[in-house]
Protein backbone atom coordinates (compact mmCIF):
# COMPACT_ATOMS: atom_id res chain seq x y z
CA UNK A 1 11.98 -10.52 -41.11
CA UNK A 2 12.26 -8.48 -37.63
CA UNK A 3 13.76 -10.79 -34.76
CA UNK A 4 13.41 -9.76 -31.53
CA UNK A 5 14.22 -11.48 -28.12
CA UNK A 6 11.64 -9.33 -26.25
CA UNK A 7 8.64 -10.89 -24.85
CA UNK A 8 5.19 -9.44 -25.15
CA UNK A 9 4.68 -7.52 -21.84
CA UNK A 10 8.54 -5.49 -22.65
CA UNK A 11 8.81 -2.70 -24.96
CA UNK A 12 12.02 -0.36 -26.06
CA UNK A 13 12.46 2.99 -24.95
CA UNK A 14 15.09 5.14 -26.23
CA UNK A 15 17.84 4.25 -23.58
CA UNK A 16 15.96 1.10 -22.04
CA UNK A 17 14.01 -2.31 -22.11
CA UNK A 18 10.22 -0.96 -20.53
CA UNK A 19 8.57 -3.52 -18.76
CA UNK A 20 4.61 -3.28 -18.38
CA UNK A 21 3.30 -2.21 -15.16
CA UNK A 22 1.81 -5.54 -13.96
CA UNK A 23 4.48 -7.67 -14.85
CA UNK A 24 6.14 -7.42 -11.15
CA UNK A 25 3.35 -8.01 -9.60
CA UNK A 26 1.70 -10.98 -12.18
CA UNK A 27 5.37 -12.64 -11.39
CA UNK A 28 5.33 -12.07 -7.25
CA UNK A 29 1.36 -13.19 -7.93
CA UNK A 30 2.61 -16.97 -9.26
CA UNK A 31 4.63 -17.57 -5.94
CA UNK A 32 3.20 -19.92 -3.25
CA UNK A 33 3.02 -18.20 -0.09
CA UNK A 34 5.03 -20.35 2.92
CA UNK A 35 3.98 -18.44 5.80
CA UNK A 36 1.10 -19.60 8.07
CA UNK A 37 -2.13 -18.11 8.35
CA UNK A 38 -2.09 -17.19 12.10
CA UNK A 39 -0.90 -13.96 12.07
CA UNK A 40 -0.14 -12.95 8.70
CA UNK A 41 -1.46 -9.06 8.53
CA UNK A 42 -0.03 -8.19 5.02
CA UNK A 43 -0.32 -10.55 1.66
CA UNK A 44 2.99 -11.58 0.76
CA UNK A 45 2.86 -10.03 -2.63
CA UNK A 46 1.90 -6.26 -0.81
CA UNK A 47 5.59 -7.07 0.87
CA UNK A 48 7.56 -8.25 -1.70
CA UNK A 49 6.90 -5.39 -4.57
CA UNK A 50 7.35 -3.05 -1.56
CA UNK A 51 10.68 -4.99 -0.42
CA UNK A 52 11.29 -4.46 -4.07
CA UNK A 53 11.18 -0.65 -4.63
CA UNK A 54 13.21 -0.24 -1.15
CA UNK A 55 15.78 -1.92 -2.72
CA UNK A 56 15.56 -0.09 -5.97
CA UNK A 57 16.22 2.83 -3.52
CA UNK A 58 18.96 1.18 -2.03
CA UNK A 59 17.13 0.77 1.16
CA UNK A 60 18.57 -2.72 2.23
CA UNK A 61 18.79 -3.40 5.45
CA UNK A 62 15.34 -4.20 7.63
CA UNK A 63 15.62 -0.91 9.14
CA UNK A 64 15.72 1.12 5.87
CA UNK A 65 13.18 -0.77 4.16
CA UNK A 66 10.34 -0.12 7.55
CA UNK A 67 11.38 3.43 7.12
């Protein structure tokens, strides 16, 4: 019997733990959005995964991540 502590959306590359494409955004997709609605031009899951690859790129201040 194979155990494995991967769940279904991760898969094993040769140096790393893959994650399926969707899974960022299906998670950032579950959260409840706090802002109001007066005003709001962008969803709040468009901002967070893009928040999210700035910092990847360590782009972390407010400045580096609107550039």
């Amino acid at each position: 019997m194979e155990y494995s502590t991967l769940e279904s959306c991760q898969g094993i590359n040769e140096n790393e733990i893959v994650y399926s494409l969707g899974s960022l955004y299906d998670r950032f997709q579950q959260l409840e959005d706090p802002r109001k609605a007066k005003g709001n031009r962008y969803s709040l899951i468009t901002l967070l995964v893009l928040i999210f690859i700035t910092e990847l790129c360590d782009q972390n201040t407010p400045v580096e991540i609107a550039n």
